[in-house]
N, C-alpha and C. Protein backbone atom coordinates (compact mmCIF):
# COMPACT_ATOMS: atom_id res chain seq x y z
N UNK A 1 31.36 -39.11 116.11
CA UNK A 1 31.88 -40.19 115.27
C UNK A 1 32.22 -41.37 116.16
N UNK A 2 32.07 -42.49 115.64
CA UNK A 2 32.16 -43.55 116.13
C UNK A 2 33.66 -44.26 116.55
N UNK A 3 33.72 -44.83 117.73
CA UNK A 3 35.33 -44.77 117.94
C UNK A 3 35.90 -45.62 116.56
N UNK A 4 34.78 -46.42 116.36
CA UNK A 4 35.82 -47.49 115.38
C UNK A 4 36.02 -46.84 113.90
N UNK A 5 34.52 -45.65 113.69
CA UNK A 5 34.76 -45.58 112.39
C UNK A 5 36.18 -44.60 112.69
N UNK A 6 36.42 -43.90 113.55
CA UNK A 6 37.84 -42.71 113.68
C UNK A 6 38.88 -43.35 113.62
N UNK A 7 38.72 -44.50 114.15
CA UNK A 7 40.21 -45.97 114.26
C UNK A 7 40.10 -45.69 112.83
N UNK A 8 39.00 -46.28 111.83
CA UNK A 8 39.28 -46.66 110.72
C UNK A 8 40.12 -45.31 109.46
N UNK A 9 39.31 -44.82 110.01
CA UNK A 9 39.81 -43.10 109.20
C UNK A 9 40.95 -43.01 109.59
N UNK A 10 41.57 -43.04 110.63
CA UNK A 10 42.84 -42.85 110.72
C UNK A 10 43.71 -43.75 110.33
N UNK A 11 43.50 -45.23 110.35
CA UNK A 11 43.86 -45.90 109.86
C UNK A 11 44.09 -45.70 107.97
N UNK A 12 43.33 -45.64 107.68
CA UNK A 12 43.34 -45.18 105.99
C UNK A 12 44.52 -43.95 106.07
N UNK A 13 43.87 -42.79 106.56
CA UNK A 13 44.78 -41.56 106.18
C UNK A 13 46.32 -42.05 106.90
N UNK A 14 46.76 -42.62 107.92
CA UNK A 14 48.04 -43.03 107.52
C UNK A 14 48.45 -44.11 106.13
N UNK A 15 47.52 -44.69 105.95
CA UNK A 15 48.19 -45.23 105.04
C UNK A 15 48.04 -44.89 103.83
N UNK A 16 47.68 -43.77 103.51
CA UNK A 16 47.52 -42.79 102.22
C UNK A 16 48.73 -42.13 102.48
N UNK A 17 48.98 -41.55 103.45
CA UNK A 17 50.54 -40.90 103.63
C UNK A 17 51.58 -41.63 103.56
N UNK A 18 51.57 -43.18 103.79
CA UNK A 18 52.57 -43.49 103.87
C UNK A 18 52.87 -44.34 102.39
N UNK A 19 51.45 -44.61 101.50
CA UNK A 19 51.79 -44.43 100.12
C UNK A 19 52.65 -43.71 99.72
N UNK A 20 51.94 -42.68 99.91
CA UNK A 20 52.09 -41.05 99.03
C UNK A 20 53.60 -40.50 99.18
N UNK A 21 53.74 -41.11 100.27
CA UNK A 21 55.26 -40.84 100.37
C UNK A 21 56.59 -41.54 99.64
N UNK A 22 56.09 -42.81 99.86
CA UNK A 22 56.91 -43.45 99.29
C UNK A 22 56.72 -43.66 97.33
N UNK A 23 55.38 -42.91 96.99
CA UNK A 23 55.59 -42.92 95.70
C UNK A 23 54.36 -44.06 95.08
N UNK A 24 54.27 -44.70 95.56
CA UNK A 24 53.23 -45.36 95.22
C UNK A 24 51.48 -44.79 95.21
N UNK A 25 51.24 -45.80 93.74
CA UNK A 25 49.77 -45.31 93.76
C UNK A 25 48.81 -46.33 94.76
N UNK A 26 48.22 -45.42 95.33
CA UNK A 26 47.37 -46.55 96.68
C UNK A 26 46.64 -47.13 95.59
N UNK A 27 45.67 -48.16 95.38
CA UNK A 27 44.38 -49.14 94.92
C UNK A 27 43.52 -49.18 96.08
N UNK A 28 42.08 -48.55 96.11
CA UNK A 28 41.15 -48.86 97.10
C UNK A 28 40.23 -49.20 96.47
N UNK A 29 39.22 -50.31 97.10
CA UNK A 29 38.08 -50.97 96.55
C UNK A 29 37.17 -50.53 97.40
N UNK A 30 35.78 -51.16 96.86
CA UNK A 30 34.79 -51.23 98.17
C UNK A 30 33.50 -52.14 97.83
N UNK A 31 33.11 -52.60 98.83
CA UNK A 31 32.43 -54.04 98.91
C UNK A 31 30.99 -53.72 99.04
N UNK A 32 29.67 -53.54 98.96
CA UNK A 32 28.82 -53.37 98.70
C UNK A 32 28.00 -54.93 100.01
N UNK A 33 28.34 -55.00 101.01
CA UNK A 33 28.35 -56.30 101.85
C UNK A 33 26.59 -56.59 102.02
N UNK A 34 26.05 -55.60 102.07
CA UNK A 34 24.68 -55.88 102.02
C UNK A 34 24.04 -56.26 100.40
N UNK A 35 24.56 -55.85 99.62
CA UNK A 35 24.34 -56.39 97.96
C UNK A 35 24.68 -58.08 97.95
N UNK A 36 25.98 -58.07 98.24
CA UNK A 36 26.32 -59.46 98.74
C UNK A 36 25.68 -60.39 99.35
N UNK A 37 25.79 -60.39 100.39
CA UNK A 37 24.30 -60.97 101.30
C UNK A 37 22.96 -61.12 100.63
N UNK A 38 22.69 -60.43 99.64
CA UNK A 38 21.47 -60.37 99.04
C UNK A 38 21.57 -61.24 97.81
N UNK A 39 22.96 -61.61 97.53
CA UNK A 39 22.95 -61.74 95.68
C UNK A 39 23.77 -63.25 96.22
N UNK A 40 24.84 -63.32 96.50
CA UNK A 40 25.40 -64.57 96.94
C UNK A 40 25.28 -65.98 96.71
N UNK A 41 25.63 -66.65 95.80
CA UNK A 41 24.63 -67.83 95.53
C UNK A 41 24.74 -68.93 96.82
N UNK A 42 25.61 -68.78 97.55
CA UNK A 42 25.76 -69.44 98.01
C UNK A 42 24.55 -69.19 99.36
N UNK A 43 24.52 -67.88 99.64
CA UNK A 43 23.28 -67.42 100.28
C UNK A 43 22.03 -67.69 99.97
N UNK A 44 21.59 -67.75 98.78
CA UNK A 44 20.79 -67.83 97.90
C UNK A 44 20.29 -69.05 98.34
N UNK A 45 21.31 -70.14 98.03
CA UNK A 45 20.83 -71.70 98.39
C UNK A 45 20.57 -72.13 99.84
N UNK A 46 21.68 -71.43 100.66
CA UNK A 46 21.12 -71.10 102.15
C UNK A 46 19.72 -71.27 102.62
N UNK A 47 19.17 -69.86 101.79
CA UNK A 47 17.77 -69.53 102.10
C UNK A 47 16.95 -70.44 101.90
N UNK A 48 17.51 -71.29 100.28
CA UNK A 48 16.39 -72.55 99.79
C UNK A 48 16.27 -73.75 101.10
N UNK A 49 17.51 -73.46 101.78
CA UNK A 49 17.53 -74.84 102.66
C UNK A 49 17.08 -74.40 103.73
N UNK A 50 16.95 -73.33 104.66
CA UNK A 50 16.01 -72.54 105.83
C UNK A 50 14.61 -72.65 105.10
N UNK A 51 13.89 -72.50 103.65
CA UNK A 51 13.08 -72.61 103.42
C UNK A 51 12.48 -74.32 103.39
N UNK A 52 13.23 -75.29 103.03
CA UNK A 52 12.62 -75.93 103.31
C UNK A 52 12.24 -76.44 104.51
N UNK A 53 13.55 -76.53 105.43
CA UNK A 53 13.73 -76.80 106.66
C UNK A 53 12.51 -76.34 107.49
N UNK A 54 12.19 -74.93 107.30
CA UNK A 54 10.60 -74.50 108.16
C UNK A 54 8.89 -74.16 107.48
N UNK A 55 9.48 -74.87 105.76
CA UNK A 55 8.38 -75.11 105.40
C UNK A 55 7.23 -75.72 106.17
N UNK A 56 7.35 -76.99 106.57
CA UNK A 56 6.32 -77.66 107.47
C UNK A 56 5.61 -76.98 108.37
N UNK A 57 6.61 -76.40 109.47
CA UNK A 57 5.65 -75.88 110.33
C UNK A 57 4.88 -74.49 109.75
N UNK A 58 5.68 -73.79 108.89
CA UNK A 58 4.65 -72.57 108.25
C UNK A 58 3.56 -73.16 108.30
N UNK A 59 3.55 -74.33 107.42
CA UNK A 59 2.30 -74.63 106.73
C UNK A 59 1.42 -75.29 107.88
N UNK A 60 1.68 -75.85 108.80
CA UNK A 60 1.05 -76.40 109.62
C UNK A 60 0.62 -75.31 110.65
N UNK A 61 1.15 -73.67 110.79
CA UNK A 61 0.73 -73.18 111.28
C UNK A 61 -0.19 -72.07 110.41
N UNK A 62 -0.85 -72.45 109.19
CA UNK A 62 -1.02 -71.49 108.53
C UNK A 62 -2.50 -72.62 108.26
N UNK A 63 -2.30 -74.03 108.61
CA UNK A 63 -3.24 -75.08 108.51
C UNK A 63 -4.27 -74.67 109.77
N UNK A 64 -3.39 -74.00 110.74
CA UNK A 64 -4.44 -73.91 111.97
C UNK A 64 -5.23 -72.40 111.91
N UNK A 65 -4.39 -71.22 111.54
CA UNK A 65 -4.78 -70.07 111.21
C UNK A 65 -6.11 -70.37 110.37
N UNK A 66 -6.44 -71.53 109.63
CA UNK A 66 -7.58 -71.29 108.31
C UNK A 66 -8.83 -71.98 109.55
N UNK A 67 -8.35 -73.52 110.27
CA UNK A 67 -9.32 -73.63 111.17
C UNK A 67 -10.13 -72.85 112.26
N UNK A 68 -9.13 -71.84 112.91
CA UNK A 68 -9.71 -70.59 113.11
C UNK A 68 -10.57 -69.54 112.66
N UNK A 69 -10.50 -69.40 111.22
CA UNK A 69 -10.55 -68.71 110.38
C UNK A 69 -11.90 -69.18 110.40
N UNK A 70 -12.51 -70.65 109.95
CA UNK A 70 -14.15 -71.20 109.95
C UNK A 70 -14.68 -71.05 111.27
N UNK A 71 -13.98 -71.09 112.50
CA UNK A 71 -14.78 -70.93 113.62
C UNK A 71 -15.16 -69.80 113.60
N UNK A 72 -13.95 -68.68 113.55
CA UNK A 72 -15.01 -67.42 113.50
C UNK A 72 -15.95 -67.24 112.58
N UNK A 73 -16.18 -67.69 111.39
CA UNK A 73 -17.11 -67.82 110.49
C UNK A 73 -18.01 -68.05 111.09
N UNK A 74 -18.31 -69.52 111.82
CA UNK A 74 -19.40 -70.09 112.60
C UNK A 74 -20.03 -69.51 113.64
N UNK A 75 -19.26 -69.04 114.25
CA UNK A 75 -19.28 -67.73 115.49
C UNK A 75 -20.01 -66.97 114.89
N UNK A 76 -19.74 -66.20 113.97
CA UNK A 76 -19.81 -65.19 113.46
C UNK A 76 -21.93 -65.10 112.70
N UNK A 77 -21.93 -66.51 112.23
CA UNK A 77 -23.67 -66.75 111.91
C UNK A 77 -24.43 -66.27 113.38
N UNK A 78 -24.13 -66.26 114.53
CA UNK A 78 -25.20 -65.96 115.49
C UNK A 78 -26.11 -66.81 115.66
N UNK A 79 -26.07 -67.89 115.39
CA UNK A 79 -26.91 -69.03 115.80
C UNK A 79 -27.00 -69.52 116.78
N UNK A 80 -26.08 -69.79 117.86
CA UNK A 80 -25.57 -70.60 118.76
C UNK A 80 -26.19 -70.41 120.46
N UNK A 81 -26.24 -71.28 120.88
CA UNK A 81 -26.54 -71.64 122.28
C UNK A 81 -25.81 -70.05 123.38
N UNK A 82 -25.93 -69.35 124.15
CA UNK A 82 -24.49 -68.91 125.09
C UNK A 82 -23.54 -69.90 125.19
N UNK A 83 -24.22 -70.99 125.82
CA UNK A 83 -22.82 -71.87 125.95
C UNK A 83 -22.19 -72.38 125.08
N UNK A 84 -22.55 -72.52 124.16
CA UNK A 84 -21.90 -72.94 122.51
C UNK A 84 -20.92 -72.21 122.81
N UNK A 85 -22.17 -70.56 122.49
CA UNK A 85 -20.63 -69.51 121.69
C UNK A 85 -20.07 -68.84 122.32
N UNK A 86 -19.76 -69.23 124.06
CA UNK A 86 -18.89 -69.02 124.62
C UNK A 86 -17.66 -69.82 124.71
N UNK A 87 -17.90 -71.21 124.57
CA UNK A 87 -17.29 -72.52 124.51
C UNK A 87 -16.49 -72.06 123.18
N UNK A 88 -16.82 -71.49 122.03
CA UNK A 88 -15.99 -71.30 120.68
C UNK A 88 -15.50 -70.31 121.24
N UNK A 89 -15.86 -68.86 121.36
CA UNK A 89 -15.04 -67.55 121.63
C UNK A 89 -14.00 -68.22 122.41
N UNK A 90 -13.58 -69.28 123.66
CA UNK A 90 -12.62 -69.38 124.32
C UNK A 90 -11.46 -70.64 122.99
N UNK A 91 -12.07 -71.40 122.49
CA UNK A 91 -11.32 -72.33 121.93
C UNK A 91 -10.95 -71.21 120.94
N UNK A 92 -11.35 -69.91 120.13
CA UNK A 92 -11.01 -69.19 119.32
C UNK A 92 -9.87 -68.61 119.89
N UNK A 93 -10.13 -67.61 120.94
CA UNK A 93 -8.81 -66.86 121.88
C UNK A 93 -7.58 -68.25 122.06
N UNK A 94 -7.74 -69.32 122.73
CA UNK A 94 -6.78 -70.47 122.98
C UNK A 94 -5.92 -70.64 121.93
N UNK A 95 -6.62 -70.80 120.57
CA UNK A 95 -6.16 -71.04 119.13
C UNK A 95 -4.99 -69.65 118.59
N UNK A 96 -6.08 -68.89 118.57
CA UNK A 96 -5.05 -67.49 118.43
C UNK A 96 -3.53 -67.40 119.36
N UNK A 97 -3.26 -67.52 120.69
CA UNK A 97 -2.70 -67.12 121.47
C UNK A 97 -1.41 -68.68 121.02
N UNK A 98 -1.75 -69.62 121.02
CA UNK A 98 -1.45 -70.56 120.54
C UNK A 98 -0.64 -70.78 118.89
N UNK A 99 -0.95 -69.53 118.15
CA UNK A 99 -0.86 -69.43 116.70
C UNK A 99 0.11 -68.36 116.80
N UNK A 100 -0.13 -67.11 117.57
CA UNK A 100 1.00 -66.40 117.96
C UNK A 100 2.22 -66.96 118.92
N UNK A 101 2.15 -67.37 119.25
CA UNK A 101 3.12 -68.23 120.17
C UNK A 101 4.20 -69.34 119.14
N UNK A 102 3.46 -70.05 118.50
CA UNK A 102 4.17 -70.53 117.35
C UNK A 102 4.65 -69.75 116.75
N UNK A 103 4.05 -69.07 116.14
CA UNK A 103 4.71 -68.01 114.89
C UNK A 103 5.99 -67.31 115.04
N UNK A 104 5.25 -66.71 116.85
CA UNK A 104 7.37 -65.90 117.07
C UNK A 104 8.36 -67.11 117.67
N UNK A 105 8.03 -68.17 117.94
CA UNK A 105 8.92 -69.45 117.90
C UNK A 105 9.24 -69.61 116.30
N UNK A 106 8.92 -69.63 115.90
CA UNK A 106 9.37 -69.82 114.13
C UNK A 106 9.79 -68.66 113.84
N UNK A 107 9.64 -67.77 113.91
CA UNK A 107 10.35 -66.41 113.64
C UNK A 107 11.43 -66.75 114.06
N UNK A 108 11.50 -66.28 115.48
CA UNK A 108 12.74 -66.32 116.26
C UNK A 108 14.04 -67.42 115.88
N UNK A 109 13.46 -69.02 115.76
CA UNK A 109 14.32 -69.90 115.10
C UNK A 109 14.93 -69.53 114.05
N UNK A 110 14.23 -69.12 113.01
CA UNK A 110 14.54 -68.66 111.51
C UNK A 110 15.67 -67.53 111.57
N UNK A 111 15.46 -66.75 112.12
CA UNK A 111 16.12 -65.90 112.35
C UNK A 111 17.59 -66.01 112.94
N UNK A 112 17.73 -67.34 113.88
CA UNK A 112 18.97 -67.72 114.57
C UNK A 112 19.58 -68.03 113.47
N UNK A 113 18.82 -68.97 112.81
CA UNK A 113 19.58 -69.74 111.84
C UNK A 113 20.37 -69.31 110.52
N UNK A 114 19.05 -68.04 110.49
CA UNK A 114 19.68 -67.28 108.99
C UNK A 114 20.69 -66.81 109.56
N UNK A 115 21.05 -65.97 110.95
CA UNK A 115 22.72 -65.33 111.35
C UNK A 115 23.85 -66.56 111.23
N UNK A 116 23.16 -68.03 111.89
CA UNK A 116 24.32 -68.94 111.47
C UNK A 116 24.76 -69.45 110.48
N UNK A 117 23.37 -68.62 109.19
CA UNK A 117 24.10 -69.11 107.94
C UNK A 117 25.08 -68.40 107.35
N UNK A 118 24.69 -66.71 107.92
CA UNK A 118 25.31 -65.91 107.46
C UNK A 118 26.92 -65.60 107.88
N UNK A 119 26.87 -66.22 109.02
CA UNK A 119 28.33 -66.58 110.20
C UNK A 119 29.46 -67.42 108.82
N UNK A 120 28.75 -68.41 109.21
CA UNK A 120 29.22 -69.81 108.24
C UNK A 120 29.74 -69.46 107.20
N UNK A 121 28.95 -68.16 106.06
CA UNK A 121 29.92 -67.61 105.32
C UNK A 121 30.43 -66.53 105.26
N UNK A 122 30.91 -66.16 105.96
CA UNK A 122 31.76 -64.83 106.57
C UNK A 122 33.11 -65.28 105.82
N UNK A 123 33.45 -66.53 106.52
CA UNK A 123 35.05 -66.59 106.20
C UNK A 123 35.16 -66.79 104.64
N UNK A 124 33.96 -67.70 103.93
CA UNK A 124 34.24 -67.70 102.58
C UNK A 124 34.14 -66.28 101.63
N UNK A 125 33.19 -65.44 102.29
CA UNK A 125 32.89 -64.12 101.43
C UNK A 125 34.30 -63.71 101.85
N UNK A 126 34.93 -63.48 103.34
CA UNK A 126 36.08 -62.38 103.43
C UNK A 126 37.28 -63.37 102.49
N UNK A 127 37.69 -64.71 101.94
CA UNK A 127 38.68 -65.43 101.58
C UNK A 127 38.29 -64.71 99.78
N UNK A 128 36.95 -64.47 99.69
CA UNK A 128 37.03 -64.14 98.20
C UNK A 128 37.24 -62.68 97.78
N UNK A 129 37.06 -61.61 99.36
CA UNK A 129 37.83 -60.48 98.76
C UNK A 129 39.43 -60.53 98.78
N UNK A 130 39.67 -61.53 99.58
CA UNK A 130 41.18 -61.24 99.96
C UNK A 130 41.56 -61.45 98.52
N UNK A 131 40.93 -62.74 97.66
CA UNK A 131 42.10 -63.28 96.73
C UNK A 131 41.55 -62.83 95.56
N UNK A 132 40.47 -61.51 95.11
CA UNK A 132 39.81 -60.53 94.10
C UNK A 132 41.05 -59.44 94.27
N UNK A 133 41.50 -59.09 95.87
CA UNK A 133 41.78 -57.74 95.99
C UNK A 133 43.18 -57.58 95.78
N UNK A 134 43.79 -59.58 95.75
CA UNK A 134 45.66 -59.87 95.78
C UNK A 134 45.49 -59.83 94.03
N UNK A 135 44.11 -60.72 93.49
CA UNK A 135 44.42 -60.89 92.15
C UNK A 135 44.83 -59.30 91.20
N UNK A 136 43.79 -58.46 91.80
CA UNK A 136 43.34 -57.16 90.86
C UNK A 136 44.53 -55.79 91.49
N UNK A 137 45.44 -56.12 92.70
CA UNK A 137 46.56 -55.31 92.97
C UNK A 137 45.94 -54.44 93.90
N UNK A 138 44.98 -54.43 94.48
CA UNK A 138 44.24 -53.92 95.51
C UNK A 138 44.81 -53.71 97.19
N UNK A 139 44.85 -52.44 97.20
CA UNK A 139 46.00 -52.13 99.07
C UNK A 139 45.28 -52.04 99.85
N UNK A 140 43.72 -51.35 99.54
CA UNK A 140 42.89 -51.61 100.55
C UNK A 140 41.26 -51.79 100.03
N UNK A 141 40.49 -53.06 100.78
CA UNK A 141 39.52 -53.07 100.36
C UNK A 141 38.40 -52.67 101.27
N UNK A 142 37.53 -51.19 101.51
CA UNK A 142 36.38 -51.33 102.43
C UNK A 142 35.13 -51.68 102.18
N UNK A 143 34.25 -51.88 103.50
CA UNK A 143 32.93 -53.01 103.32
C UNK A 143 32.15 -52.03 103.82
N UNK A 144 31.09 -52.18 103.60
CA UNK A 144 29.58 -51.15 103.93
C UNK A 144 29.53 -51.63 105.52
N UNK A 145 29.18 -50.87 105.73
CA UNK A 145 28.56 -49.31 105.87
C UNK A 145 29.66 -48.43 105.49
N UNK A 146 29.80 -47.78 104.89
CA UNK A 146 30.97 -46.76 104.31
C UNK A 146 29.75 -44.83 104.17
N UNK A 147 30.55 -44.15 104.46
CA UNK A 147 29.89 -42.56 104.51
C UNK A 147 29.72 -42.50 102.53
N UNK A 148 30.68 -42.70 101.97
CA UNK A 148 30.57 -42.35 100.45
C UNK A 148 31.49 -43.45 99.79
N UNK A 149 31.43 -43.99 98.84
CA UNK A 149 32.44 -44.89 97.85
C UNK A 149 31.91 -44.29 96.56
N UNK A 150 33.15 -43.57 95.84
CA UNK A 150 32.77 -43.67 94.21
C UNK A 150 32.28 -45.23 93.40
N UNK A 151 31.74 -45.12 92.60
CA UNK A 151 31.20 -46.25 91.81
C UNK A 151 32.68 -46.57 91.11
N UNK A 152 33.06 -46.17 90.62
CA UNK A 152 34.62 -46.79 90.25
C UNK A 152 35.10 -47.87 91.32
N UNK A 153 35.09 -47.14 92.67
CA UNK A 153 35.34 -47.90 93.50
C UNK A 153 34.87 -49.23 93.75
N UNK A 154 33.80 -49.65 93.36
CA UNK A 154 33.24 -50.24 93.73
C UNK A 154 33.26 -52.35 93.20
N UNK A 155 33.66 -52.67 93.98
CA UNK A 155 34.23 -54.32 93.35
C UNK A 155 33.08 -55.24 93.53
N UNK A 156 31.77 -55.23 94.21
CA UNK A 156 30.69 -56.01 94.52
C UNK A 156 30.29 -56.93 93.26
N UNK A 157 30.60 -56.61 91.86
CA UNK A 157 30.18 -57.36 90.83
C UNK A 157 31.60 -58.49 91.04
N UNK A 158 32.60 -58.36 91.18
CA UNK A 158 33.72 -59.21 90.97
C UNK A 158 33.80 -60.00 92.36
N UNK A 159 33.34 -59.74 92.99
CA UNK A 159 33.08 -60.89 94.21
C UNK A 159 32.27 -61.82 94.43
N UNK A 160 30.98 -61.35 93.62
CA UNK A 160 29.96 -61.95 93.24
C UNK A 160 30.09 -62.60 92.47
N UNK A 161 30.97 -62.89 91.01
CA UNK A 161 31.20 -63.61 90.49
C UNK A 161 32.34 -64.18 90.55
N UNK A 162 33.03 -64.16 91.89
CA UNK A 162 33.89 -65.14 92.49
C UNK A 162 33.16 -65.92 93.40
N UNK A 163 32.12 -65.63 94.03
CA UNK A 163 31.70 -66.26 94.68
C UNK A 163 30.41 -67.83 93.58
N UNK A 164 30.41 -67.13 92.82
CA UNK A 164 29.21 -67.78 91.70
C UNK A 164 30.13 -69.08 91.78
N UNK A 165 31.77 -68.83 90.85
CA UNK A 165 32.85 -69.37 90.53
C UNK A 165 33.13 -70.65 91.63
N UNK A 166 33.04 -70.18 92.71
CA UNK A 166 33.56 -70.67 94.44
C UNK A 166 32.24 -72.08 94.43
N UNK A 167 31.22 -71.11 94.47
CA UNK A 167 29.38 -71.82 94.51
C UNK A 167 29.70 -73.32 93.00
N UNK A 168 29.82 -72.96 92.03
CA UNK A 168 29.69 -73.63 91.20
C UNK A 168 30.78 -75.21 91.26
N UNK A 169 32.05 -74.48 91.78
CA UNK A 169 33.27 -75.87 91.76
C UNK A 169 32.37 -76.56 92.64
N UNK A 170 32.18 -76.50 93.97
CA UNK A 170 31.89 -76.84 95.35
C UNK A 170 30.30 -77.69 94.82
N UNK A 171 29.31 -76.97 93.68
CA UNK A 171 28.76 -78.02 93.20
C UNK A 171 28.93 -79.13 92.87
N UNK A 172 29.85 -79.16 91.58
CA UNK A 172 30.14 -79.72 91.13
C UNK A 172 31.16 -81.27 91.63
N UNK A 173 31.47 -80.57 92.98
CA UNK A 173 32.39 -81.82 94.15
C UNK A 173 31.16 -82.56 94.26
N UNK A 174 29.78 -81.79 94.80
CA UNK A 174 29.02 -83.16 95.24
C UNK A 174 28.44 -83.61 94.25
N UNK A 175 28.56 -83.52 93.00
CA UNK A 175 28.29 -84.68 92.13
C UNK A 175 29.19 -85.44 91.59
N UNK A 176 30.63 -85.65 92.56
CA UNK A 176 31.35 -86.59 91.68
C UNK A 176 31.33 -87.68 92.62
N UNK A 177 31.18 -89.05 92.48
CA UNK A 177 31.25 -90.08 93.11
C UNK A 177 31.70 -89.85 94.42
């Protein structure tokens, strides 16, 4: 077991005892954080804006993938000089190596960016369990990866539509003068 998940377990089971003792009924939730991430509108629009942001070069590298695409065609008739269609086989390999090279540069970018989008809302997703988990009387709320959560348990719809709630005001700011 993992040191942190044993921190965490122990952490819980004291504080189930120290409910239980004093009489109180514990409230535990649980967060579904990868559902979140997935459903999020605010994520959602994220993605629209990483999508446009590396639209261009997709397309400009997907513009060169098709020019490739006719050389080997041309290559490919058997018509050609040696020196022709050695002269293409190398501008073909150049192109390729060139097309992969872009591609995991655009990967790789995309990828930075989606963690800094996902950074960026960390603090707003954790501010909307805090004030789901103060509204609904909630003592403890856990986040996935979790070993088992009953479906009772489970609060991912009410965060999500705090977050919709959160997404929608914050619209609505940038359309006022």
């Amino acid at each position: 077991m993992h040191l942190i998940t044993r921190a965490m377990l122990l952490l819980v089971m004291a504080f189930v005892v120290s409910t239980s003792a004093s009489g109180q009924q514990l409230r535990i939730g649980y967060v579904d954080m990868k559902q979140v991430l997935d459903s999020a509108p605010q994520v959602l629009a994220g993605r629209d804006v990483l999508d446009q942001e590396f639209r261009p070069r997709n397309d400009a590298i997907e513009l060169e993938e098709g020019r490739v695409e006719r050389l080997e065609q041309r290559l490919a008739q058997g018509d050609l000089e040696e020196s022709a269609r050695m002269t293409l086989e190398r501008e073909i390999r150049e192109a390729r190596r060139s097309i992969n090279r872009q591609r995991e540069d655009l990967r790789d970018e995309l990828s930075f960016r989606r963690t800094e989008e996902v950074q960026r809302l960390e603090a707003q997703i954790n501010m909307a369990v805090q004030d789901i988990a103060r509204a609904h009387g909630y003592d403890l709320i856990l986040s996935s990866p979790v070993v088992y959560a009953d479906q009772a348990l489970d609060i991912t719809d009410l965060i999500l539509q705090q977050l919709q709630v959160e997404f929608e005001a914050d619209q609505q700011e940038l359309l006022l003068p």
